[in-house]
N, C-alpha and C. Protein backbone atom coordinates (compact mmCIF):
# COMPACT_ATOMS: atom_id res chain seq x y z
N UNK A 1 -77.11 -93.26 39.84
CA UNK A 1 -76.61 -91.94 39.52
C UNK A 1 -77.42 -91.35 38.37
N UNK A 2 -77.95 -89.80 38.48
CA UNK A 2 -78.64 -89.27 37.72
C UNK A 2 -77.77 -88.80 36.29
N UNK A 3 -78.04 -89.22 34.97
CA UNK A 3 -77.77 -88.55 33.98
C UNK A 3 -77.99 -87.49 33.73
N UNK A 4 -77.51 -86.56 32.58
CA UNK A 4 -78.43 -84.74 32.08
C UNK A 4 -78.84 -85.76 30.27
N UNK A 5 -80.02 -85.41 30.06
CA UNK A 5 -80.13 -85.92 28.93
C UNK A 5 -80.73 -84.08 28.40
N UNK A 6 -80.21 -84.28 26.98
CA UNK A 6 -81.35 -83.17 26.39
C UNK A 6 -82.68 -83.69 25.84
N UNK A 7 -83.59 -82.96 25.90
CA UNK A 7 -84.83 -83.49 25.78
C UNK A 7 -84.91 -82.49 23.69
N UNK A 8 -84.65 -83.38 23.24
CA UNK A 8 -84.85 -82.50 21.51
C UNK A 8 -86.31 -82.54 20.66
N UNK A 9 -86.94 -81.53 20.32
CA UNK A 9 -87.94 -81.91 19.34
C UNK A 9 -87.71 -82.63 18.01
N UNK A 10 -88.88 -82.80 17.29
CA UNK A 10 -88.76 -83.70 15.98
C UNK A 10 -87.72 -82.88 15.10
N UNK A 11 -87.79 -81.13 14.90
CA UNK A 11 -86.37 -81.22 14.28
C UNK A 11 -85.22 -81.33 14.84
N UNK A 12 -85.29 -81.59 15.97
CA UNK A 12 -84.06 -81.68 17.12
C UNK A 12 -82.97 -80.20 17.47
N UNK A 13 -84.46 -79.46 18.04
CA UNK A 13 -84.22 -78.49 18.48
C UNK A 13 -84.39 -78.48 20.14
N UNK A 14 -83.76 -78.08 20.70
CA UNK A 14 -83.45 -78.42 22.11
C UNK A 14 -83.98 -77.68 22.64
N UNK A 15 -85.68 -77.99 23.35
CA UNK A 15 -86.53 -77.92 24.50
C UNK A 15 -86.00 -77.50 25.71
N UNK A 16 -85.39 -78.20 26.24
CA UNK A 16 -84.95 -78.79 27.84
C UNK A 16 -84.08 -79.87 28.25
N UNK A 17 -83.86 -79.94 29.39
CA UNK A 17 -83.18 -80.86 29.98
C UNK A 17 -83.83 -81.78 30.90
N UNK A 18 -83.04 -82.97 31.59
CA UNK A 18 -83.65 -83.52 32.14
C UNK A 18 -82.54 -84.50 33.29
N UNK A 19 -82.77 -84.60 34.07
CA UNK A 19 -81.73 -85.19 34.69
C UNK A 19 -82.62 -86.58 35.47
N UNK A 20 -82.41 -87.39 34.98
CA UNK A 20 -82.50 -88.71 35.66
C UNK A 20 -81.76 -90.11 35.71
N UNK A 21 -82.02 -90.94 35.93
CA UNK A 21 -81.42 -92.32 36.34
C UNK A 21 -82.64 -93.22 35.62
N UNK A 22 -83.98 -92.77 35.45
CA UNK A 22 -85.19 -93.51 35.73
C UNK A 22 -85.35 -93.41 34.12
N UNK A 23 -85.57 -94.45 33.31
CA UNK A 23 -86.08 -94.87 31.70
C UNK A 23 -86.97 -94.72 31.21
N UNK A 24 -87.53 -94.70 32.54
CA UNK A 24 -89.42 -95.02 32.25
C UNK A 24 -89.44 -93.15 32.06
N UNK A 25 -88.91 -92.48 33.36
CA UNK A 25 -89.51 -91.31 33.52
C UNK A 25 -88.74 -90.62 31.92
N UNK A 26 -87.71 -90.62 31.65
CA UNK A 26 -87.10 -90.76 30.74
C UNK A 26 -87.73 -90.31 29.01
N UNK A 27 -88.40 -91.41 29.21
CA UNK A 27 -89.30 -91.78 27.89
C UNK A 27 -90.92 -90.92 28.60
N UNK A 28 -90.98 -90.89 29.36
CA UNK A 28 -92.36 -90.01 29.69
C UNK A 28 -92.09 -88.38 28.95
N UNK A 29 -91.21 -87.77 29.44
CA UNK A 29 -90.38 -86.96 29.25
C UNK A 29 -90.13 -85.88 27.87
N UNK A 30 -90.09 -87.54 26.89
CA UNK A 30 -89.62 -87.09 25.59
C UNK A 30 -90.22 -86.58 24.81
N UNK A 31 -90.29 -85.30 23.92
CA UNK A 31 -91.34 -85.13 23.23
C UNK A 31 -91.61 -85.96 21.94
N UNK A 32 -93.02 -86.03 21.80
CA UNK A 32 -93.86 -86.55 20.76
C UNK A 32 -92.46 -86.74 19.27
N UNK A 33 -92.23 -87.20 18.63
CA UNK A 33 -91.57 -87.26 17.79
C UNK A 33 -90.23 -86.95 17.72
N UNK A 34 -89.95 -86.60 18.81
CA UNK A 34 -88.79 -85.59 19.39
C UNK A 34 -87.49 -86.74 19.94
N UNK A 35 -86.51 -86.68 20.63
CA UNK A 35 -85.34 -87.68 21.09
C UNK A 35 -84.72 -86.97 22.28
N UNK A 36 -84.42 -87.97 22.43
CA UNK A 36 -83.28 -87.45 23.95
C UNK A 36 -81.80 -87.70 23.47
N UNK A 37 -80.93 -87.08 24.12
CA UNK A 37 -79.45 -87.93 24.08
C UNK A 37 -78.74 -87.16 25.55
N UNK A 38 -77.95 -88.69 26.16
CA UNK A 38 -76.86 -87.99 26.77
C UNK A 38 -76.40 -86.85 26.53
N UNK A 39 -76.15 -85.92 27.44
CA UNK A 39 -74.99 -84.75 26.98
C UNK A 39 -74.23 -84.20 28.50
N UNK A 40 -73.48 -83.37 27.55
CA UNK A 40 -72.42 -82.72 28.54
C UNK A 40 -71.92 -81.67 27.84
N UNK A 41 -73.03 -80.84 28.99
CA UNK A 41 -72.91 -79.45 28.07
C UNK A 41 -71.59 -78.14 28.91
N UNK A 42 -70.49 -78.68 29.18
CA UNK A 42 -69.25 -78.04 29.78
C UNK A 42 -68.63 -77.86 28.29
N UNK A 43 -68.81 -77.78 27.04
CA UNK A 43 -68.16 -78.36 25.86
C UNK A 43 -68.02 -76.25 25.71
N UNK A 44 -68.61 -75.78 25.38
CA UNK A 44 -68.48 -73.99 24.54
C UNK A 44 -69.93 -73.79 24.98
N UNK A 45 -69.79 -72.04 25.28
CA UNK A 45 -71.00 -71.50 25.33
C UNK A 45 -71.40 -71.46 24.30
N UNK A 46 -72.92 -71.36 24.58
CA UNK A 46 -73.91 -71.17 23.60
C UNK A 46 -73.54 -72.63 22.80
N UNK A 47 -73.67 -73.98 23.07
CA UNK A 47 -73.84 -74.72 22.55
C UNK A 47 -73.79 -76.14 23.58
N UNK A 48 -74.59 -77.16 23.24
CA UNK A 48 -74.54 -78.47 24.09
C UNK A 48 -73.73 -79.71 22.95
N UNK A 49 -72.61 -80.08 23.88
CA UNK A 49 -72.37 -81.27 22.57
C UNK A 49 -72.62 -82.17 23.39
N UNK A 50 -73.43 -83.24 22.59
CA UNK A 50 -73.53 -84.73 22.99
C UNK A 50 -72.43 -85.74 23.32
N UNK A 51 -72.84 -86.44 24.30
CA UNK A 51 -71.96 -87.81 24.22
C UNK A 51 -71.67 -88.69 23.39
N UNK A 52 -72.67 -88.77 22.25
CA UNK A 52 -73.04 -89.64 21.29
C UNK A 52 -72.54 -88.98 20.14
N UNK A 53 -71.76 -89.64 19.48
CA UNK A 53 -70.39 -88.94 18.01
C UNK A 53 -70.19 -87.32 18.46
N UNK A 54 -70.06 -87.31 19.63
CA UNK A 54 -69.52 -86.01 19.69
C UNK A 54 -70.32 -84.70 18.76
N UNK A 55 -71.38 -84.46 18.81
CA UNK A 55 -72.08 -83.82 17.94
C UNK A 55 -72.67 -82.75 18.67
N UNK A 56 -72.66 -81.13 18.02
CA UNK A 56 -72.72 -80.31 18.39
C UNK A 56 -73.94 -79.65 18.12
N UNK A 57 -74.76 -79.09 18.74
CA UNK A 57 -75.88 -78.26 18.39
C UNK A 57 -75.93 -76.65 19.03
N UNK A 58 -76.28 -76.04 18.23
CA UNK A 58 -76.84 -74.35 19.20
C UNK A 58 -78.06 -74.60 20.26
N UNK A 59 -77.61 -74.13 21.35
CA UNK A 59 -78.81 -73.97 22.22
C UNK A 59 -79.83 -72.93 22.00
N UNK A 60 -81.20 -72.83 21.49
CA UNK A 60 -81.76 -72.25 21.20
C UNK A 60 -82.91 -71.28 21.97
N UNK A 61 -82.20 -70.34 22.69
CA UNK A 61 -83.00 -69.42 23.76
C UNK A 61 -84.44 -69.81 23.77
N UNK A 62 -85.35 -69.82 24.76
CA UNK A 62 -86.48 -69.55 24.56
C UNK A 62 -86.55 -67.96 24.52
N UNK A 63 -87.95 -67.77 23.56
CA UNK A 63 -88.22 -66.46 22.85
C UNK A 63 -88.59 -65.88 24.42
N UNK A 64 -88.19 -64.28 24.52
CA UNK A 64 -88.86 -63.66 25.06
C UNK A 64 -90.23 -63.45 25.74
N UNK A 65 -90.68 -63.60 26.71
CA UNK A 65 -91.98 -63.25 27.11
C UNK A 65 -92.28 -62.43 26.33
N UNK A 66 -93.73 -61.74 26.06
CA UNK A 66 -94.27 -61.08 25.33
C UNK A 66 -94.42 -59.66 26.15
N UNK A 67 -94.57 -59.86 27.10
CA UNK A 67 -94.94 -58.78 28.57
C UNK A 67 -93.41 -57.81 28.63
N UNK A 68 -92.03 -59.29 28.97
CA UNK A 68 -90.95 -58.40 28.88
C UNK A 68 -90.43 -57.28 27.28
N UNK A 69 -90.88 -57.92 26.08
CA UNK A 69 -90.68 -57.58 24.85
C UNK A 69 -91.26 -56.08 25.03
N UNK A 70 -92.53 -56.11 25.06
CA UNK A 70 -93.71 -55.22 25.37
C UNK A 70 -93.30 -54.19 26.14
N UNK A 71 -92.71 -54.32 27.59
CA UNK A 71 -91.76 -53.46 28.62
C UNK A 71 -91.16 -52.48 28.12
N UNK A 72 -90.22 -53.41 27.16
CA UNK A 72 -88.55 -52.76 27.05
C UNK A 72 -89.14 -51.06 25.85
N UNK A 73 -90.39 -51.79 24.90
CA UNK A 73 -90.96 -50.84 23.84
C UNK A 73 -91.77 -49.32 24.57
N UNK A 74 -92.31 -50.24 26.07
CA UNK A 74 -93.03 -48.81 26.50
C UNK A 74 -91.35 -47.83 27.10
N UNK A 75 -90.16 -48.41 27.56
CA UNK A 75 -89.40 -47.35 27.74
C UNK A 75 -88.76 -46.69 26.74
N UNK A 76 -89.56 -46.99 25.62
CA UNK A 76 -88.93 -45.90 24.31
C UNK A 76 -90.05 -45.22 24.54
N UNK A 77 -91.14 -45.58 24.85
CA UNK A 77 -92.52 -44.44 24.27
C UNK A 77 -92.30 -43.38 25.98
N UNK A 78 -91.87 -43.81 26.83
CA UNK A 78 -91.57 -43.12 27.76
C UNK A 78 -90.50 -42.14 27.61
N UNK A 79 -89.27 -42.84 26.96
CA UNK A 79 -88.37 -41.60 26.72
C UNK A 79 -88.37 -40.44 25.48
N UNK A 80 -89.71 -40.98 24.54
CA UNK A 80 -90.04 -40.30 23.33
C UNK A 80 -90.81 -39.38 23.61
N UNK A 81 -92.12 -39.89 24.83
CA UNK A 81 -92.78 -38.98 25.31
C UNK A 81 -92.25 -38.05 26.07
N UNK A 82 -90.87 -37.76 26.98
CA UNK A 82 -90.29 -37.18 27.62
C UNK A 82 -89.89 -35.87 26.68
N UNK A 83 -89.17 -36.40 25.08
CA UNK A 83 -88.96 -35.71 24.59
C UNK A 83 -89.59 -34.45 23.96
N UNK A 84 -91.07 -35.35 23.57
CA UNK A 84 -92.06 -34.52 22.96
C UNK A 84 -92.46 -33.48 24.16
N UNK A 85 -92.51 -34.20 25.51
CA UNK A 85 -92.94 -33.16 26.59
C UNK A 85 -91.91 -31.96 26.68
N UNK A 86 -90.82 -31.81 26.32
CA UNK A 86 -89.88 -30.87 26.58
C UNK A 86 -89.48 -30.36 25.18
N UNK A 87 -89.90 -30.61 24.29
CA UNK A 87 -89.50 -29.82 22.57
C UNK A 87 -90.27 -28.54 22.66
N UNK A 88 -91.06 -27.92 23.72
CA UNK A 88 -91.49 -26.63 23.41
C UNK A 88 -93.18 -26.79 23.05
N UNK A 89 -93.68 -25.80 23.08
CA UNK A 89 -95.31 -25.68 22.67
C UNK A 89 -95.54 -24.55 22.17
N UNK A 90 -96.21 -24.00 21.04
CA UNK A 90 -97.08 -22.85 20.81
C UNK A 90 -97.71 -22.69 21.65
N UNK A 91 -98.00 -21.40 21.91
CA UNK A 91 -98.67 -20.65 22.67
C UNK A 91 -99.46 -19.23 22.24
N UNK A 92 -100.42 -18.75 22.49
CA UNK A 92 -100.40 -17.81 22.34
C UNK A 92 -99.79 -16.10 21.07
N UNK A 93 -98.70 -16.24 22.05
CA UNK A 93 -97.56 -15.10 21.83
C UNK A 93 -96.22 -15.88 21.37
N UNK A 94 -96.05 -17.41 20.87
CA UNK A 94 -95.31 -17.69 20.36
C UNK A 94 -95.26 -18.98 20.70
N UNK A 95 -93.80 -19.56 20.18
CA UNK A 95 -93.47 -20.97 20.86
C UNK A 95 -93.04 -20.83 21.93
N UNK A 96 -92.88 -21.49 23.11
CA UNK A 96 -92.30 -21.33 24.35
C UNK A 96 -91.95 -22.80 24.84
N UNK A 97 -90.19 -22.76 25.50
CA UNK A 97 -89.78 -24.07 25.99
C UNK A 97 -90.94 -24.94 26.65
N UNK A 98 -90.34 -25.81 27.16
CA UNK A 98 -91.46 -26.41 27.83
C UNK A 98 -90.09 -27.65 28.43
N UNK A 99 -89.24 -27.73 28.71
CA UNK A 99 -88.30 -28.31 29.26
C UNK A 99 -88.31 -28.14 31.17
N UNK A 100 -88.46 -29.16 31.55
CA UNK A 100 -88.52 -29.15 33.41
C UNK A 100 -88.49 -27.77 33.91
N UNK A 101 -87.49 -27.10 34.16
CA UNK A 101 -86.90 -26.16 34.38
C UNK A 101 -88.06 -24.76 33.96
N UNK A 102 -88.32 -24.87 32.37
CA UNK A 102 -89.09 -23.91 31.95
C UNK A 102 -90.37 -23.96 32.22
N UNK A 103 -90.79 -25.54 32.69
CA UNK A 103 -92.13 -25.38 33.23
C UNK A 103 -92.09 -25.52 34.22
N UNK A 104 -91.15 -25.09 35.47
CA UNK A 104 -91.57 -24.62 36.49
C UNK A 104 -91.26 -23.26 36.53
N UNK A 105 -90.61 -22.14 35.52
CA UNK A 105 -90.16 -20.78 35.85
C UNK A 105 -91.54 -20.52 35.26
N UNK A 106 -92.73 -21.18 34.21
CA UNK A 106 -93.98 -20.50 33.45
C UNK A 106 -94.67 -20.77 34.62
N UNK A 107 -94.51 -22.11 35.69
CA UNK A 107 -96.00 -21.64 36.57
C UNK A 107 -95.42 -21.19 37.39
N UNK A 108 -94.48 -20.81 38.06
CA UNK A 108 -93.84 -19.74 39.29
C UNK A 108 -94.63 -17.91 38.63
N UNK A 109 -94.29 -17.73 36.80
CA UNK A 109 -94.91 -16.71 36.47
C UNK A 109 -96.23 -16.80 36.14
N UNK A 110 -97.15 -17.72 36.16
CA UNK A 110 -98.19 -17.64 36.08
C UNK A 110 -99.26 -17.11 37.34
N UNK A 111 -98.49 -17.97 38.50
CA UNK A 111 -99.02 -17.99 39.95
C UNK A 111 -98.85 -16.09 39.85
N UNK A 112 -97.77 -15.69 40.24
CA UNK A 112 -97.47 -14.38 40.25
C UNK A 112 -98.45 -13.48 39.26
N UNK A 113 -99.01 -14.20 38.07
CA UNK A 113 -100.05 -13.12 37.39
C UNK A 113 -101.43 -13.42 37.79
N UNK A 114 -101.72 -14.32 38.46
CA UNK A 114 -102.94 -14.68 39.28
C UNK A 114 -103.14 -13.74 40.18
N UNK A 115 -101.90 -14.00 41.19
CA UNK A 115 -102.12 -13.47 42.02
C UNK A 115 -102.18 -11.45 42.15
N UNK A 116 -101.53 -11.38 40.83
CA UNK A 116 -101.70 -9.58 41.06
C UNK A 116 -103.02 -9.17 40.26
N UNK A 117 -103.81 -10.17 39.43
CA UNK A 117 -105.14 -9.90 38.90
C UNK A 117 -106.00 -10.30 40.02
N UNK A 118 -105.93 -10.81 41.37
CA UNK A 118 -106.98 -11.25 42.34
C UNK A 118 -106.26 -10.08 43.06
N UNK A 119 -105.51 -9.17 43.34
CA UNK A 119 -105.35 -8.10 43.89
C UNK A 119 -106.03 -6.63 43.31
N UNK A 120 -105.72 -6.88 41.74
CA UNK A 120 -106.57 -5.92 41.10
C UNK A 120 -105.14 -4.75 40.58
N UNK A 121 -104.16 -5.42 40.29
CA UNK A 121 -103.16 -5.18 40.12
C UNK A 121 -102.66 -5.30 38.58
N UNK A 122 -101.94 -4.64 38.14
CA UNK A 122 -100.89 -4.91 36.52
C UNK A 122 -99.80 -5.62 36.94
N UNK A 123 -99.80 -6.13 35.91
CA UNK A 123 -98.90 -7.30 35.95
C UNK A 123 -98.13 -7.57 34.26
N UNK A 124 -96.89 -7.46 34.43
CA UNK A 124 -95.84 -7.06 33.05
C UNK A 124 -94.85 -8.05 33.36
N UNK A 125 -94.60 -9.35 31.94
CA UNK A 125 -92.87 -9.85 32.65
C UNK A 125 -92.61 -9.64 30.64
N UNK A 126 -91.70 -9.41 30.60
CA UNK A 126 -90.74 -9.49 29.51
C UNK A 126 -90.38 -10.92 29.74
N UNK A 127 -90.72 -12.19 28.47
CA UNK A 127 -90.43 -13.48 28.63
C UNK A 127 -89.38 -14.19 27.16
N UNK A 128 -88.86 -14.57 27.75
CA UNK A 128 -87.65 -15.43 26.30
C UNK A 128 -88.42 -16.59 26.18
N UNK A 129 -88.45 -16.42 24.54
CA UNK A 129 -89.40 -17.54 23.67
C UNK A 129 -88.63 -18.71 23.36
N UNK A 130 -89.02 -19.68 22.65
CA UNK A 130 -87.99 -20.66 22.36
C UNK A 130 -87.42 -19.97 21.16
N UNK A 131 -87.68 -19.05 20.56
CA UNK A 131 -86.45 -18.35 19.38
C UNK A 131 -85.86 -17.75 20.06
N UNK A 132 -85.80 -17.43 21.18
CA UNK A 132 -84.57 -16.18 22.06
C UNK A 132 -85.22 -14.71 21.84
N UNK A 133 -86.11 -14.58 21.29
CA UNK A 133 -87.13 -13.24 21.11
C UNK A 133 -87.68 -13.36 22.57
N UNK A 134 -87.71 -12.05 22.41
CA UNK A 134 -88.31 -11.31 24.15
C UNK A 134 -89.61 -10.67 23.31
N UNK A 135 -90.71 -11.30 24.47
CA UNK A 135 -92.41 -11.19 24.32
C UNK A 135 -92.53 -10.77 25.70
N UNK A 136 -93.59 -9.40 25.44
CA UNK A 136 -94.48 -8.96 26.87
C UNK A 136 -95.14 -9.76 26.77
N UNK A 137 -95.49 -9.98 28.06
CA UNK A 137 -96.68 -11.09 28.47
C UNK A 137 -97.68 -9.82 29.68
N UNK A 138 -98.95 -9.66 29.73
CA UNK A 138 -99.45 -9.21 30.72
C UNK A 138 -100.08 -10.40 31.19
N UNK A 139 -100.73 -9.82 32.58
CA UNK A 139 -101.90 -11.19 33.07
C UNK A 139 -102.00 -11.81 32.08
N UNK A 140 -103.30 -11.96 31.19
CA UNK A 140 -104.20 -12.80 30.41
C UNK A 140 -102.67 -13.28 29.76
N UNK A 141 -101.87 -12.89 29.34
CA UNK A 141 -100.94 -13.38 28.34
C UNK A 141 -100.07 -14.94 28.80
N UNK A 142 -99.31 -14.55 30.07
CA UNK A 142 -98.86 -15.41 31.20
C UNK A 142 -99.72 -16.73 31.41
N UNK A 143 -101.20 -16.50 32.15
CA UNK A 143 -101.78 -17.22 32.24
C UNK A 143 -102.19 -18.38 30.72
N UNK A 144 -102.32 -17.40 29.94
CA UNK A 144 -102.36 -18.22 28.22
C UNK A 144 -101.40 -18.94 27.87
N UNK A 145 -100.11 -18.52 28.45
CA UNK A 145 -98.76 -19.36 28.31
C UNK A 145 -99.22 -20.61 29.07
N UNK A 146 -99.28 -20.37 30.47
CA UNK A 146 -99.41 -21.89 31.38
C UNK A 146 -100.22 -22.69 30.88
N UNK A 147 -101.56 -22.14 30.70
CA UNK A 147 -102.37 -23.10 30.09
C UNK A 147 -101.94 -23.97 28.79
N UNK A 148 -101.50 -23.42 28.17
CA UNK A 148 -100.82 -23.71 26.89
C UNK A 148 -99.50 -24.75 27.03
N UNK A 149 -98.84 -24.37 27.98
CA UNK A 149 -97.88 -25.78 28.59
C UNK A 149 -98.24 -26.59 28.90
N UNK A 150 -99.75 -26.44 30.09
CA UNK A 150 -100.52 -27.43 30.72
C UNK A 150 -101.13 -28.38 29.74
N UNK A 151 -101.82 -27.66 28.99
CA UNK A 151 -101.99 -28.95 28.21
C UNK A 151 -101.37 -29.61 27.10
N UNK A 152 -100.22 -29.41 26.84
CA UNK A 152 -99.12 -29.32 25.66
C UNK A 152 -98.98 -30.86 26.57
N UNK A 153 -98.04 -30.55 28.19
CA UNK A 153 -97.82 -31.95 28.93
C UNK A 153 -98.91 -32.49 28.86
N UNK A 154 -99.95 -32.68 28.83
CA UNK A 154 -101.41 -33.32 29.22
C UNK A 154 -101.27 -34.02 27.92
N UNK A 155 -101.13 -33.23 26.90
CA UNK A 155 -101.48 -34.09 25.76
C UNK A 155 -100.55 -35.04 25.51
N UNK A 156 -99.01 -34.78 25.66
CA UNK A 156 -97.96 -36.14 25.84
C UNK A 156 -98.15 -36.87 26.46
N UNK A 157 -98.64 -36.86 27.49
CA UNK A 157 -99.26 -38.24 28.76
C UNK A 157 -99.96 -38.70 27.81
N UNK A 158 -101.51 -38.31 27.39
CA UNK A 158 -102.51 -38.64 26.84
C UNK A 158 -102.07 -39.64 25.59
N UNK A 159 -100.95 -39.60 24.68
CA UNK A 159 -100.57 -40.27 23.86
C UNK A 159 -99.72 -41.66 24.30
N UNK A 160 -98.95 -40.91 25.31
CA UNK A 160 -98.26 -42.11 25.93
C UNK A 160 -99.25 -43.09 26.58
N UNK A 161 -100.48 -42.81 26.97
CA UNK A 161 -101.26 -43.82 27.91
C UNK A 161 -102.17 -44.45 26.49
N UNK A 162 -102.87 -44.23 25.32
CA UNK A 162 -103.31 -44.75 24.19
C UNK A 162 -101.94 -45.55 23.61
N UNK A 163 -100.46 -45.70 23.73
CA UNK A 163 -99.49 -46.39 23.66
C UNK A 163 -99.19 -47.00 24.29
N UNK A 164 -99.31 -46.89 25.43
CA UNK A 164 -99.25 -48.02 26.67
C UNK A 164 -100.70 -48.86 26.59
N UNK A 165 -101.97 -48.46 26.36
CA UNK A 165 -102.75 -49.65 25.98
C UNK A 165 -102.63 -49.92 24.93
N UNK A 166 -102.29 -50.10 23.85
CA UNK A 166 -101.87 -50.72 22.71
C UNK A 166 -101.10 -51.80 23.03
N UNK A 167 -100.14 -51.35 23.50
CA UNK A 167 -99.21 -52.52 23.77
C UNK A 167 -99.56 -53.32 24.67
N UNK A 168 -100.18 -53.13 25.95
CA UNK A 168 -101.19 -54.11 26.45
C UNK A 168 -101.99 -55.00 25.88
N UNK A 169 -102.54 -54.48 24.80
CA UNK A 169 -103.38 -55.05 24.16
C UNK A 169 -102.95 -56.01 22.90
N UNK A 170 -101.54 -55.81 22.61
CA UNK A 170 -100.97 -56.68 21.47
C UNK A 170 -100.88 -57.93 21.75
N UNK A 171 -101.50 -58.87 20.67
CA UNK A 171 -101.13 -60.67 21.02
C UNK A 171 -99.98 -60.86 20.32
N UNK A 172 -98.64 -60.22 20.13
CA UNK A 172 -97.76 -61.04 19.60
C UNK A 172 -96.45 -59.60 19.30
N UNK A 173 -95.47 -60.66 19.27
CA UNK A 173 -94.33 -59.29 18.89
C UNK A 173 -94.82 -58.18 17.48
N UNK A 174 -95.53 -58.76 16.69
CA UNK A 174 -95.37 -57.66 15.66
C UNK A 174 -96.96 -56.91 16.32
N UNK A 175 -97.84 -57.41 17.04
CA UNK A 175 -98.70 -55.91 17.56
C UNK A 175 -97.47 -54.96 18.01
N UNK A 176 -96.83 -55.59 18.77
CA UNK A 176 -95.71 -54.80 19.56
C UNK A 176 -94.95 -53.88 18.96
N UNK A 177 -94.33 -54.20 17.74
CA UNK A 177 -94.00 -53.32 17.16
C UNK A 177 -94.98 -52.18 16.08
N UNK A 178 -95.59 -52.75 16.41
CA UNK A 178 -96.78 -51.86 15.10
C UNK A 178 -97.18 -50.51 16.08
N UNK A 179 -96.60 -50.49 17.63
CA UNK A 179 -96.93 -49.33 17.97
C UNK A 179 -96.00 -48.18 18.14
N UNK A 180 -96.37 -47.23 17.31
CA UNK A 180 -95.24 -46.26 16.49
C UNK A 180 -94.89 -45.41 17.85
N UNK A 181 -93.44 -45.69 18.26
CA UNK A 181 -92.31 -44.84 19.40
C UNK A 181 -92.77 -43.43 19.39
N UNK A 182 -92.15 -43.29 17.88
CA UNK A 182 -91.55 -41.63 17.61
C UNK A 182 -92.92 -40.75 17.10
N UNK A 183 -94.00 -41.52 16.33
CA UNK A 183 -94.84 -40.29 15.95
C UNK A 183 -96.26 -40.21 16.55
N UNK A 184 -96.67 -39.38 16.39
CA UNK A 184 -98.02 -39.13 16.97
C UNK A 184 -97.75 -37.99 18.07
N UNK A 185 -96.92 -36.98 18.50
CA UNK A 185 -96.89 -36.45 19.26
C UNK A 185 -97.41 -35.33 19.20
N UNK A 186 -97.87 -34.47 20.08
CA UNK A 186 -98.21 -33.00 19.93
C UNK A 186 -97.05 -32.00 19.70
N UNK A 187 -97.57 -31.38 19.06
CA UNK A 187 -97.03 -29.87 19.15
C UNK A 187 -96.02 -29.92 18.46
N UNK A 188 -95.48 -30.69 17.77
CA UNK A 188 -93.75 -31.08 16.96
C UNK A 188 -93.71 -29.87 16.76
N UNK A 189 -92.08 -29.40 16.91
CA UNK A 189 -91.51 -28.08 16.61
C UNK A 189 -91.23 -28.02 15.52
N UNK A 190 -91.32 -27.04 14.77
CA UNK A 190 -90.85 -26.92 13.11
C UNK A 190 -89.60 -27.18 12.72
N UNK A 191 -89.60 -28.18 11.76
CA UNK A 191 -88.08 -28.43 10.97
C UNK A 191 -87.76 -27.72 10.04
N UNK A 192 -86.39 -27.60 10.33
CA UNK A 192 -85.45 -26.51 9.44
C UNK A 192 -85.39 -27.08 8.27
């Protein structure tokens, strides 16, 4: 019949387990300076007590992959970059949203000022700024807006992907953290 032994290092910090019957394999097993003991670990979570004086130890997680650590940090720079993509952009004729919604009503009005300058046409929209101020926009103005969104988003990608190789590139949790979530973004809107 197979035993569960814990397999402990020299400070008798608990490696692994091991389940055998076999002494030899047993002692193959054990680490370098390290011990085994019977156990029976049905005793409380988060802890193995031994068979031997009843003695209790913490089971000590293995650390995180570095890859999963690394993961969990790019979905902050993803939801930071989301943010920075939607806080608005200078433009032109002012600040202007830049939230989903607002960048598809700027290129629905952009297309529309294209298209009445390739007709040979005027083209006028009265537009709400991110202060709630109403700005004429003609052609050239419109089109200066989109562009001005276009690359406002371009440039949040662009930061998020120099943050995503960073963190690729980190050998250890503190590269990982050394790559800053919240700053470096374009266009930050002015604080009150």
């Amino acid at each position: 019949m197979n035993n569960r032994f814990a397999l402990l290092d020299a400070d008798r910090v608990l490696i692994g387990y091991l389940m055998t019957s076999d002494q030899t394999q047993l002692a193959a097993n054990t680490p370098a300076n390290g011990s085994t003991v019977r156990t029976d670990d049905f005793s409380e979570p988060g802890t193995v007590r031994y068979d031997l004086a009843n003695r209790i130890v913490p089971i000590v997680p293995p650390p995180e992959p570095l890859s999963t650590y690394a993961g969990k940090r790019w979905t902050l720079v993803k939801a930071a970059r989301d943010q920075a993509e939607w806080w608005g952009c200078s433009t032109p004729l002012g600040r202007a949203d830049t939230d989903p919604e607002s960048q598809r009503k700027v290129s629905g009005a952009v297309q529309l000022a294209m298209i009445a300058q390739a007709a040979g046409q005027s083209f006028a929209i009265d537009w709400t700024m991110q202060d709630n101020s109403t700005v004429a926009h003609d052609a050239s103005a419109m089109i200066a807006m989109g562009v001005a969104v276009g690359q406002h988003v371009a440039a949040c990608h662009e930061v998020a992907l120099a943050k995503r190789v960073a963190l690729e590139a980190a050998a250890d949790a503190a590269g990982v953290d050394a790559v800053d979530v919240e700053g470096g973004w374009p266009d930050a809107p002015p604080t009150s």
